[in-house]
C-alpha atoms as a PDB file:
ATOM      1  CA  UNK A   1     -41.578  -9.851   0.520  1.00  0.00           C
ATOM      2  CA  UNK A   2     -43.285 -10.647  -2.830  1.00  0.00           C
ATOM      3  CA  UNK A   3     -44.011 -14.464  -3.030  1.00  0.00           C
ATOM      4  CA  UNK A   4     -41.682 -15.040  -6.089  1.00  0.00           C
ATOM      5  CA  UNK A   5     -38.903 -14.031  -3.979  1.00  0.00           C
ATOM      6  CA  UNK A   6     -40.090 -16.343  -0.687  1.00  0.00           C
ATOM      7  CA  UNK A   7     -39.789 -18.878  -3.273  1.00  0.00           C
ATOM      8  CA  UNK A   8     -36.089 -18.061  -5.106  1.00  0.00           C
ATOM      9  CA  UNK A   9     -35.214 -18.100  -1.252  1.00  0.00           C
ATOM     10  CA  UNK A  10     -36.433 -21.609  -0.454  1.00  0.00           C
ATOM     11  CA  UNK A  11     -34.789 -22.834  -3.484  1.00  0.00           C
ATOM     12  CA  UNK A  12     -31.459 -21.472  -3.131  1.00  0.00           C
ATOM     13  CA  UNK A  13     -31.897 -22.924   0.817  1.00  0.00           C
ATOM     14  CA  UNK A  14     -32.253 -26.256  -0.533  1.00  0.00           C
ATOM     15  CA  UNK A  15     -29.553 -26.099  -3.174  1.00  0.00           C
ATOM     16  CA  UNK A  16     -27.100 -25.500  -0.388  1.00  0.00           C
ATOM     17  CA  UNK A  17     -28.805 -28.236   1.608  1.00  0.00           C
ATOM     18  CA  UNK A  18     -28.474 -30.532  -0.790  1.00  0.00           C
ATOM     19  CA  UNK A  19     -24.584 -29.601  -1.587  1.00  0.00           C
ATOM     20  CA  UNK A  20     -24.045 -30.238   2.381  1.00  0.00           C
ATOM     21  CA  UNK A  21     -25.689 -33.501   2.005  1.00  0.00           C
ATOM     22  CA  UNK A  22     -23.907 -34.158  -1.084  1.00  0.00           C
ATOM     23  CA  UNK A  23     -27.824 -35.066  -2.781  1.00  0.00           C
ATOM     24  CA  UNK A  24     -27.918 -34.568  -6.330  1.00  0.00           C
ATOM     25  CA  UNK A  25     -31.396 -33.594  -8.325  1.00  0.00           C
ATOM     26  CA  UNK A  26     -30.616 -37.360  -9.797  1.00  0.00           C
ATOM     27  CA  UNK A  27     -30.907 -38.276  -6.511  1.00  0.00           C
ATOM     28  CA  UNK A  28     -34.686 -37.906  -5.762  1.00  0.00           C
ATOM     29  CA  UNK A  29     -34.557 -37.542  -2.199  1.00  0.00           C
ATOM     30  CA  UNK A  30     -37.422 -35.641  -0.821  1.00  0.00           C
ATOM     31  CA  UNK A  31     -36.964 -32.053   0.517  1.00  0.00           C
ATOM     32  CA  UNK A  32     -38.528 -33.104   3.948  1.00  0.00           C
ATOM     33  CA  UNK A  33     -35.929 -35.910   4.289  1.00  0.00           C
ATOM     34  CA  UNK A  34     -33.387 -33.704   3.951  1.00  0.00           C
ATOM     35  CA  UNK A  35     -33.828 -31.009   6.374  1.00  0.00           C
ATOM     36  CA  UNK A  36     -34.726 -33.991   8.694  1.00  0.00           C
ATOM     37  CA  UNK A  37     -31.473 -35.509   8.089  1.00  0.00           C
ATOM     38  CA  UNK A  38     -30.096 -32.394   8.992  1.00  0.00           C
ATOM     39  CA  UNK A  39     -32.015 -31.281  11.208  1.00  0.00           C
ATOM     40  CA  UNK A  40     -33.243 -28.354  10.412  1.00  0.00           C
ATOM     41  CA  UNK A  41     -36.414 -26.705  11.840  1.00  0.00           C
ATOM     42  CA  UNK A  42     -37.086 -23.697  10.532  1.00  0.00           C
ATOM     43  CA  UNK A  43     -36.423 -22.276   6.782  1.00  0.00           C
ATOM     44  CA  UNK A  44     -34.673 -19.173   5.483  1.00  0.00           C
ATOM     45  CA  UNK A  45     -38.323 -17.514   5.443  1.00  0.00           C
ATOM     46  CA  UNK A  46     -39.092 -17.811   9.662  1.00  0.00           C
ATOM     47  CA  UNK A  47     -35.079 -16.917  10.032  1.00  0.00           C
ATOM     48  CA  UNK A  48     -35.170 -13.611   7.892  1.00  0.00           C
ATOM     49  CA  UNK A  49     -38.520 -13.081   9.500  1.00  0.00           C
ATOM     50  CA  UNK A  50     -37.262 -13.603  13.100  1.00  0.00           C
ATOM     51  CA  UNK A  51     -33.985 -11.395  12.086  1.00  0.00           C
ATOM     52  CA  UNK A  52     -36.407  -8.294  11.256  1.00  0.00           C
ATOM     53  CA  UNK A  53     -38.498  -8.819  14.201  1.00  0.00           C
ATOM     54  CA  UNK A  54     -35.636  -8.716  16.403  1.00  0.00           C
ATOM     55  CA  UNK A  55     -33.805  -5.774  14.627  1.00  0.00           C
ATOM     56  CA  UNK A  56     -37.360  -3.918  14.880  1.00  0.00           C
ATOM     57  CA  UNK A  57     -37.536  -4.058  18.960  1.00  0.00           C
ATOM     58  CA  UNK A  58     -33.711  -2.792  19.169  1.00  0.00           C
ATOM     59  CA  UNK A  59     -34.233   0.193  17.077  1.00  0.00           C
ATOM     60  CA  UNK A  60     -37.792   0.818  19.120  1.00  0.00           C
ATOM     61  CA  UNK A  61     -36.068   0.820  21.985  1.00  0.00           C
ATOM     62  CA  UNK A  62     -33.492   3.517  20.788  1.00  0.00           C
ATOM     63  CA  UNK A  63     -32.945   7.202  21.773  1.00  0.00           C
ATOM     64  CA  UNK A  64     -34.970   9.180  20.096  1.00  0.00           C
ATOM     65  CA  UNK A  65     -32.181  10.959  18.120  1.00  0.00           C
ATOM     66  CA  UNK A  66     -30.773   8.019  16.882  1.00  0.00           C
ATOM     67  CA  UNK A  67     -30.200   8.137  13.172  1.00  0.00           C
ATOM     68  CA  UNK A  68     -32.028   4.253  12.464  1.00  0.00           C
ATOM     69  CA  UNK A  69     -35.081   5.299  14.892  1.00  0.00           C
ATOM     70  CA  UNK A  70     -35.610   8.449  12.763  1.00  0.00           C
ATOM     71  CA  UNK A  71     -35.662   6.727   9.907  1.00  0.00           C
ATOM     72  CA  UNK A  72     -37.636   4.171  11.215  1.00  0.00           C
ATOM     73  CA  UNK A  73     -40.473   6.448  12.171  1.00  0.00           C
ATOM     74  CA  UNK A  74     -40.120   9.837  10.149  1.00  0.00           C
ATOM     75  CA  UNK A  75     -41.943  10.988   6.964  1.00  0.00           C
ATOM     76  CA  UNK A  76     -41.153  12.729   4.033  1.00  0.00           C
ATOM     77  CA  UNK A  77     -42.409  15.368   2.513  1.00  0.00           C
ATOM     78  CA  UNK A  78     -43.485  16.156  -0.801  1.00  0.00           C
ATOM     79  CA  UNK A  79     -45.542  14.409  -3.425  1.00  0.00           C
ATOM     80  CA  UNK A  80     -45.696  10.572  -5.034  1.00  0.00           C
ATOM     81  CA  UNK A  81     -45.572   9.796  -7.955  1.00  0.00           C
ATOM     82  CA  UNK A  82     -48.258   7.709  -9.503  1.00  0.00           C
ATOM     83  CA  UNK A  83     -49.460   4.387  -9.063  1.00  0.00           C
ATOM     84  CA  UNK A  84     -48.597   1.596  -6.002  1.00  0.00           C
ATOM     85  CA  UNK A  85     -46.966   2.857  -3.200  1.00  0.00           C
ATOM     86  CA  UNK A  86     -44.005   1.274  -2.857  1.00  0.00           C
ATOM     87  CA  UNK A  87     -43.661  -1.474  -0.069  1.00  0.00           C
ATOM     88  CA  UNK A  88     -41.497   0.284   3.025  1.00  0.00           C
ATOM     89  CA  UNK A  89     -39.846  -1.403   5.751  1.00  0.00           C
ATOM     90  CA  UNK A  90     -42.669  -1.137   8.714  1.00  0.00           C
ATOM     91  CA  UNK A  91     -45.075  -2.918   6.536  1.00  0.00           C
ATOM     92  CA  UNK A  92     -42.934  -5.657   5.606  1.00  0.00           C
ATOM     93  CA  UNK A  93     -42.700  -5.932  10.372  1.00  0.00           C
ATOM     94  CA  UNK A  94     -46.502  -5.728   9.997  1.00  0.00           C
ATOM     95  CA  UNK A  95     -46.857  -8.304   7.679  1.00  0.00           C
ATOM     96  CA  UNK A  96     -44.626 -10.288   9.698  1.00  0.00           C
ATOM     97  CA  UNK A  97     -46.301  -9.862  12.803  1.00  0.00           C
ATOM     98  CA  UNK A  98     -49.772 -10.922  11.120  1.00  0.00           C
ATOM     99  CA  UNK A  99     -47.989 -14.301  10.051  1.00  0.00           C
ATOM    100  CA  UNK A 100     -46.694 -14.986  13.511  1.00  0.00           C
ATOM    101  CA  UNK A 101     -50.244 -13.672  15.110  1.00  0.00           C
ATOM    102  CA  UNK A 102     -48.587 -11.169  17.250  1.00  0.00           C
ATOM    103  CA  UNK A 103     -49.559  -6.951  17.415  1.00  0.00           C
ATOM    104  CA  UNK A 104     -46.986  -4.051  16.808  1.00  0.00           C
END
């Protein structure tokens, strides 16, 4: 997940934070205060993070011929196109396993 989006994340989080709390801009409260007033531990980024992580060990642990574990783990064939590769699924779980300190 590029960083702009981790960020467009954490501020649509906090506009719906701050519409539970009834907290306006106007108001100037502090982020911090208000996920402590709520009590709130972990942001949108560790839950979607968490989310993969967990959907990643269920489809390891399916059949073979399961259509998601193929998918997961097959190739295709054929040439790119130029430039970047594009970001796939299993390194956005690698990346996510790196943050957390943890190997595939």
């Amino acid at each position: 997940m590029k960083e702009k989006h981790r960020s467009k994340l954490r501020v649509f989080e906090m506009t719906v934070l701050r519409k539970i709390c009834r907290v306006t801009r106007k108001h100037r409260r502090r982020n911090v205060d208000i996920l402590k007033e709520l009590s709130i531990e972990r942001d949108i980024i560790n839950a979607l993070q968490c989310r993969r992580l967990t959907y990643f060990g269920h489809v390891t642990w399916m059949h073979k011929d399961r259509l998601s574990y193929v998918l997961l783990c097959g190739y295709t064939h054929g040439s790119r196109g130029k430039g970047r590769p594009k970001k796939r699924w299993m390194d956005n779980i690698r990346e996510d396993c790196m943050d957390i300190g943890i190997p595939i």
